[in-house]
Structures are given as structure tokens and as C-alpha cells.
N, C-alpha and C. Protein backbone atom coordinates (compact mmCIF):
# COMPACT_ATOMS: atom_id res chain seq x y z
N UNK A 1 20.54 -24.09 -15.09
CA UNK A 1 19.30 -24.52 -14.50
C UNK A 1 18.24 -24.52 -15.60
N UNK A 2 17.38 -25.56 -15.69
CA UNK A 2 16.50 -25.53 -17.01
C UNK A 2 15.63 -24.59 -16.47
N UNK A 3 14.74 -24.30 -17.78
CA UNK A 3 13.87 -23.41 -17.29
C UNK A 3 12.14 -23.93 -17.34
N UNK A 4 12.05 -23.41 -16.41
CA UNK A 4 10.32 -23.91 -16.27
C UNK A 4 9.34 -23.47 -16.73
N UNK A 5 8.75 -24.02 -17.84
CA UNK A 5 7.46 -23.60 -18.91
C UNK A 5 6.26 -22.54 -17.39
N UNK A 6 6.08 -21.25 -18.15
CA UNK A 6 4.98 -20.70 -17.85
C UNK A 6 4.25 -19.89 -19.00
N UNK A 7 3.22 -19.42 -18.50
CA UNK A 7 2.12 -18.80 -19.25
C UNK A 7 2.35 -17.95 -19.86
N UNK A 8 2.96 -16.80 -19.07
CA UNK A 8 3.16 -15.73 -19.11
C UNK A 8 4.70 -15.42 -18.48
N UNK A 9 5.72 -14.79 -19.23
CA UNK A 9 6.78 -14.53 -18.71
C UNK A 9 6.47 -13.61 -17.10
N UNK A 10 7.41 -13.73 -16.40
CA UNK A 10 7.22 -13.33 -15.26
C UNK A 10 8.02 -11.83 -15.13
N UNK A 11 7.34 -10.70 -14.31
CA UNK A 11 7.96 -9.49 -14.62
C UNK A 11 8.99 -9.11 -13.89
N UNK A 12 10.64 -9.01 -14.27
CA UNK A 12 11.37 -8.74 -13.38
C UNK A 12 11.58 -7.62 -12.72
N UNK A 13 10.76 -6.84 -13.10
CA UNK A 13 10.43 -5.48 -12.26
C UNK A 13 9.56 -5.82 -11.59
N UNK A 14 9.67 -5.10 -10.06
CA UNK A 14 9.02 -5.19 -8.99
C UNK A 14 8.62 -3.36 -9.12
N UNK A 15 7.27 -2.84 -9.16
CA UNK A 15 7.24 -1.48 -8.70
C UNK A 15 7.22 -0.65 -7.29
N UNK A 16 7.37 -2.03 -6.14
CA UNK A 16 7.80 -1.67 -4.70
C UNK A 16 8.85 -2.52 -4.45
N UNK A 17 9.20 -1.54 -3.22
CA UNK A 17 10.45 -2.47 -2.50
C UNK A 17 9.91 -2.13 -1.28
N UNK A 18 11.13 -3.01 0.00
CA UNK A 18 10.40 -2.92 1.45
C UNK A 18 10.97 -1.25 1.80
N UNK A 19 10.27 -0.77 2.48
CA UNK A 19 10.51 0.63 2.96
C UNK A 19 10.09 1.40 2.28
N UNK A 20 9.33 1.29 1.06
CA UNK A 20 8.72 2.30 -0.01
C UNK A 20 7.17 3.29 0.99
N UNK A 21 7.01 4.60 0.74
CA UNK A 21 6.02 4.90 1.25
C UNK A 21 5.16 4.72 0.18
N UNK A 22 3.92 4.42 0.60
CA UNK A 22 2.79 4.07 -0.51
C UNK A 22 1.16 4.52 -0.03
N UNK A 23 0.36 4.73 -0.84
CA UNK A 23 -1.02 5.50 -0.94
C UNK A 23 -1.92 3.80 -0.88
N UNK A 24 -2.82 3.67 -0.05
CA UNK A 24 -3.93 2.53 -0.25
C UNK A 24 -4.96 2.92 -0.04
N UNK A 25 -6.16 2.77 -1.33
CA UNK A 25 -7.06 2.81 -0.68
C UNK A 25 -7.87 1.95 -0.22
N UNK A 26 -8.54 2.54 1.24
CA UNK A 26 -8.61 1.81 2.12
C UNK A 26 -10.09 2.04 3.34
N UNK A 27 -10.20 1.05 3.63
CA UNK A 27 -11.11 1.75 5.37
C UNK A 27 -10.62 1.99 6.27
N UNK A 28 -10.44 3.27 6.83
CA UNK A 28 -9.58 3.31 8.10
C UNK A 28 -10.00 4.17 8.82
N UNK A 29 -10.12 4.85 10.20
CA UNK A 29 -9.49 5.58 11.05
C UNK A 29 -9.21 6.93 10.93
N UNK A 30 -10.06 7.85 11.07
CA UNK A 30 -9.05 9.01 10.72
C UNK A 30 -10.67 10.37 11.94
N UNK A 31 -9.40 10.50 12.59
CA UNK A 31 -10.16 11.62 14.06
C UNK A 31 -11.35 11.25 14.59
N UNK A 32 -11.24 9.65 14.98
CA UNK A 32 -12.43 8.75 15.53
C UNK A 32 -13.58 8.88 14.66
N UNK A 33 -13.53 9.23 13.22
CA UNK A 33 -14.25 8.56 12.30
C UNK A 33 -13.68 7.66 11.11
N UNK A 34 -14.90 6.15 10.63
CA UNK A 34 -14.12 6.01 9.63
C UNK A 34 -14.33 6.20 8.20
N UNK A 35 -13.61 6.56 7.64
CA UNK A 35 -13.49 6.93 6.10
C UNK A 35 -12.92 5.71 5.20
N UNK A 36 -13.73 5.49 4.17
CA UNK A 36 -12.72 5.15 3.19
C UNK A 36 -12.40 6.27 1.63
N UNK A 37 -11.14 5.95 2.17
CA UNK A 37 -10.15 6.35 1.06
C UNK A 37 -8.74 6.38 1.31
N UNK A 38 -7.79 7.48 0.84
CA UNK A 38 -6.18 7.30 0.59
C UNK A 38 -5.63 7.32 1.44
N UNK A 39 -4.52 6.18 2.39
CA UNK A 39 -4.17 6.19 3.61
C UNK A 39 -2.42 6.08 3.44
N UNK A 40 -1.70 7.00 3.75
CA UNK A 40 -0.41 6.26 3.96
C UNK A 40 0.20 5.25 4.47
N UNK A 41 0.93 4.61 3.76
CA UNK A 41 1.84 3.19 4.88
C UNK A 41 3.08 2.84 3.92
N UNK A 42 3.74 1.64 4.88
CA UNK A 42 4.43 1.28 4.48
C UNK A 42 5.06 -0.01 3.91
N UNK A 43 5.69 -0.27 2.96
CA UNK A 43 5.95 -1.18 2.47
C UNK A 43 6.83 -2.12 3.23
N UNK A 44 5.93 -3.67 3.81
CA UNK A 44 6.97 -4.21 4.89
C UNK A 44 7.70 -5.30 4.22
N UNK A 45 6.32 -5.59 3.35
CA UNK A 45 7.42 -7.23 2.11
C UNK A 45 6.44 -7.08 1.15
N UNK A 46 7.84 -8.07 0.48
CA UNK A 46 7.22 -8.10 -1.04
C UNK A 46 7.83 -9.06 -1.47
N UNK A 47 6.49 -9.85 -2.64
CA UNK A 47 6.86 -11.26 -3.43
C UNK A 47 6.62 -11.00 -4.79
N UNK A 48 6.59 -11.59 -5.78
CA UNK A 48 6.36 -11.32 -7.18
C UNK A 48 4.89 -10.87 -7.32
N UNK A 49 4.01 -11.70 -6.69
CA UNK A 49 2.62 -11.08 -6.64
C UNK A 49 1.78 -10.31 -5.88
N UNK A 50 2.61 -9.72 -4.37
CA UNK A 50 1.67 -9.17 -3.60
C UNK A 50 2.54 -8.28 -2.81
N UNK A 51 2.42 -7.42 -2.22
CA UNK A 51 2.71 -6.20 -1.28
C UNK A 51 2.27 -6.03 0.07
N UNK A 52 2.85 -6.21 1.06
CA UNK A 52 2.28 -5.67 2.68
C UNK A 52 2.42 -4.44 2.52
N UNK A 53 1.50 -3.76 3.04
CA UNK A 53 1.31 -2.20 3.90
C UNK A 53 0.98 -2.60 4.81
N UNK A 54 1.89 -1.31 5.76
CA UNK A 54 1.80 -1.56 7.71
C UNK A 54 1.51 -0.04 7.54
N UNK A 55 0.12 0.03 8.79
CA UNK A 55 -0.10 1.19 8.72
C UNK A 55 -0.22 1.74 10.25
N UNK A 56 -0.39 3.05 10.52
CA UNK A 56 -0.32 3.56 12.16
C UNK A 56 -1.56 3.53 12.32
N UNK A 57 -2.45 3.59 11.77
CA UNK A 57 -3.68 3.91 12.34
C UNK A 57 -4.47 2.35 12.12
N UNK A 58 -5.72 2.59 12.43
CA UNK A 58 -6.76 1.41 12.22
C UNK A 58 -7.02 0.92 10.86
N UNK A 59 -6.64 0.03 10.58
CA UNK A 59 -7.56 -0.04 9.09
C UNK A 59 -8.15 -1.27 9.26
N UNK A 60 -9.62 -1.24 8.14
CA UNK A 60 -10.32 -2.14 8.28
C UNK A 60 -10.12 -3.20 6.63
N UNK A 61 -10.87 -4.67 6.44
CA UNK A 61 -11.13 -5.43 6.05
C UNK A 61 -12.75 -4.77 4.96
N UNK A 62 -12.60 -5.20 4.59
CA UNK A 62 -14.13 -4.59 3.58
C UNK A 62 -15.38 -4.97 4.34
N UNK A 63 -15.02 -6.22 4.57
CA UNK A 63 -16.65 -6.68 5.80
C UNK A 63 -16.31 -5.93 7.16
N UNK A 64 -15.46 -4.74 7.56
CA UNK A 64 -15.57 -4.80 8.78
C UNK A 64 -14.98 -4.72 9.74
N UNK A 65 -14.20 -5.96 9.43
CA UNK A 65 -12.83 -6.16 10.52
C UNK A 65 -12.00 -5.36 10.69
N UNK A 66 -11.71 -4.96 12.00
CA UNK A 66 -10.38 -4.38 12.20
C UNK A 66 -9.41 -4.86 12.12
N UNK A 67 -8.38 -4.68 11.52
CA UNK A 67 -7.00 -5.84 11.01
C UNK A 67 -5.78 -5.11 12.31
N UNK A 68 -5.59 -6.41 13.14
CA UNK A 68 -4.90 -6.14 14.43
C UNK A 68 -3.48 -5.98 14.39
N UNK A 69 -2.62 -6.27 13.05
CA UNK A 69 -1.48 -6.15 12.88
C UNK A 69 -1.48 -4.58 12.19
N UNK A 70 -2.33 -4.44 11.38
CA UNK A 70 -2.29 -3.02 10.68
C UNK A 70 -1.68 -3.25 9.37
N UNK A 71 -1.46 -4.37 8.75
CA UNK A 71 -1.04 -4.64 7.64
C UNK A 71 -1.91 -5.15 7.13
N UNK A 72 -2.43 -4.76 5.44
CA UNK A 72 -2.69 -4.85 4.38
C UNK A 72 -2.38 -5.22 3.34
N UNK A 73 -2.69 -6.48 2.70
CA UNK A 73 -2.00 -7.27 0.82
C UNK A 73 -2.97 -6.64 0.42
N UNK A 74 -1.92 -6.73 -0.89
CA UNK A 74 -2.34 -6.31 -1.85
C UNK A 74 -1.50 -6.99 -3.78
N UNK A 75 -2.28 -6.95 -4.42
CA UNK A 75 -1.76 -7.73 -5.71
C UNK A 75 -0.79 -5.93 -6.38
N UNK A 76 0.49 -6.81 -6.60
CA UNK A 76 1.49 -5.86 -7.06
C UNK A 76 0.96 -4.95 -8.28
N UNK A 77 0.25 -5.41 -9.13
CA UNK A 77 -1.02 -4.68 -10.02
C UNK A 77 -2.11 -3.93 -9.30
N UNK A 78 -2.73 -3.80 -8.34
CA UNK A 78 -3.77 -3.09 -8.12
C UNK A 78 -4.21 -1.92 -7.98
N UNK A 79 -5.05 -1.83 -8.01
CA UNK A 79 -5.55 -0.12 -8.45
C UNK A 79 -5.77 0.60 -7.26
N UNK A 80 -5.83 -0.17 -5.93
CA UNK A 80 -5.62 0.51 -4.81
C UNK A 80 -4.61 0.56 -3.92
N UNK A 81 -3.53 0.53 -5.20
CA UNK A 81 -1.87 0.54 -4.70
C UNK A 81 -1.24 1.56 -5.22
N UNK A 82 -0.58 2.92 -4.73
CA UNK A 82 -0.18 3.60 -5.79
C UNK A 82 0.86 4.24 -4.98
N UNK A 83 2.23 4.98 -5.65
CA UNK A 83 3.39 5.86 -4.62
C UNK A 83 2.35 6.93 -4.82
N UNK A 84 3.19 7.51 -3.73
CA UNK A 84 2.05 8.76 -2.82
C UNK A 84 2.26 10.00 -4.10
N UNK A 85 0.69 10.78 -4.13
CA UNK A 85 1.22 11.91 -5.24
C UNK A 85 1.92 12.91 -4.52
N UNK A 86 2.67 13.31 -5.85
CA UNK A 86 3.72 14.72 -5.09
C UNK A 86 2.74 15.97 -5.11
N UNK A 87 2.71 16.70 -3.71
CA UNK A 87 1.93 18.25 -3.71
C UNK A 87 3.61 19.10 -4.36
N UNK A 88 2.82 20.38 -4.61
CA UNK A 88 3.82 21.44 -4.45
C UNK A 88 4.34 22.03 -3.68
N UNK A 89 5.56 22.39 -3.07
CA UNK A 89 6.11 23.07 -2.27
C UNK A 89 5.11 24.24 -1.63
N UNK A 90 4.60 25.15 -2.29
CA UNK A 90 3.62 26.31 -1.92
C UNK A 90 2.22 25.79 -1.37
N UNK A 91 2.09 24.19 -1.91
CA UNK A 91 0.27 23.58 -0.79
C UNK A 91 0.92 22.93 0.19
N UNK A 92 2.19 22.75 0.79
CA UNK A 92 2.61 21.61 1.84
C UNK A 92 2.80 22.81 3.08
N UNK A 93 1.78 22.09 3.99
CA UNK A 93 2.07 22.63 5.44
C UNK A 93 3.33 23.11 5.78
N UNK A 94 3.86 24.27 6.54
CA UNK A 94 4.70 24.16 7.70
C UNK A 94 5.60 23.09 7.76
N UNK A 95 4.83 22.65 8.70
CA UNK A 95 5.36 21.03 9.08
C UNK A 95 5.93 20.47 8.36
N UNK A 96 5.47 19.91 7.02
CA UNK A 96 5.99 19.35 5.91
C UNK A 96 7.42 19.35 5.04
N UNK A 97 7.56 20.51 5.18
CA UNK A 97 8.70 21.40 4.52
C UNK A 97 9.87 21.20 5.02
């Protein structure tokens, strides 16, 4: 198959896949107030340039909107895309463990 002139080689690493848990920050929802900042979700698809997060709670649009699916793009580069940081065993709840 010939190959097709681009700009920039294209990166064959992807740093998500679907089912990845991931950190966004974000506007959302959190004990009937909203906050922005670091929200968990999940990775539902992915293309060379962009990422869905599906999330449980509310998240909003920057102007506002409440987004009714709960999914969020995002550019596979962005700075408000990141895997979740690891705590230590001795700061993780109960629950957690």
C-alpha cells in the first residue's frame, strides 16, 4: 500500500485504551455542589486524536452545560487527561483496600 505524505509522522502509541480508568479535569457534581477539578471516568473510545470519558456523575461543558450522556473528548495530548495517581496503601480508605 503506498504511503501517504504527512506532516508529521503519526504516533503509534496510543497512551489510552477503551476500559482504561482515567483522572479529567473537569466541572462536575460532587455532594450537590459543583466543583471543578479531578474526576474519575472511563475510557469508552479512542481514535488517534481524541479520547471519550464516561462518567457517573454530572459533568459540565465550560459554558455550563450539563452533558446528558456523561461523556467527555478530549485531545490524546491534553493536560486535562491523565491515569489516576497512585495513593499509598497506609492513605487508602477501608473501603479501598
Amino acid at each position: 500500500m503506498p504511503s501517504s505524505p504527512f506532516m508529521r509522522p503519526p504516533d503509534p502509541e496510543q497512551h489510552f485504551e477503551v476500559g482504561d480508568i482515567v483522572e479529567v479535569f473537569c466541572d462536575h457534581d460532587k455532594g450537590g455542589q459543583r466543583l471543578r477539578g479531578w474526576l474519575k471516568g472511563i475510557v469508552v473510545q479512542v481514535d488517534s486524536k481524541m479520547v471519550a470519558v464516561q462518567f457517573r456523575s454530572n459533568v459540565f461543558l465550560t459554558d455550563g452545560w450539563m452533558v446528558p450522556d456523561h461523556i467527555l473528548w478530549y485531545p490524546q495530548n491534553s493536560p486535562h487527561l491523565r491515569m489516576p495517581e497512585r495513593r499509598s496503601g497506609k492513605d487508602l480508605p477501608r473501603a479501598e483496600l
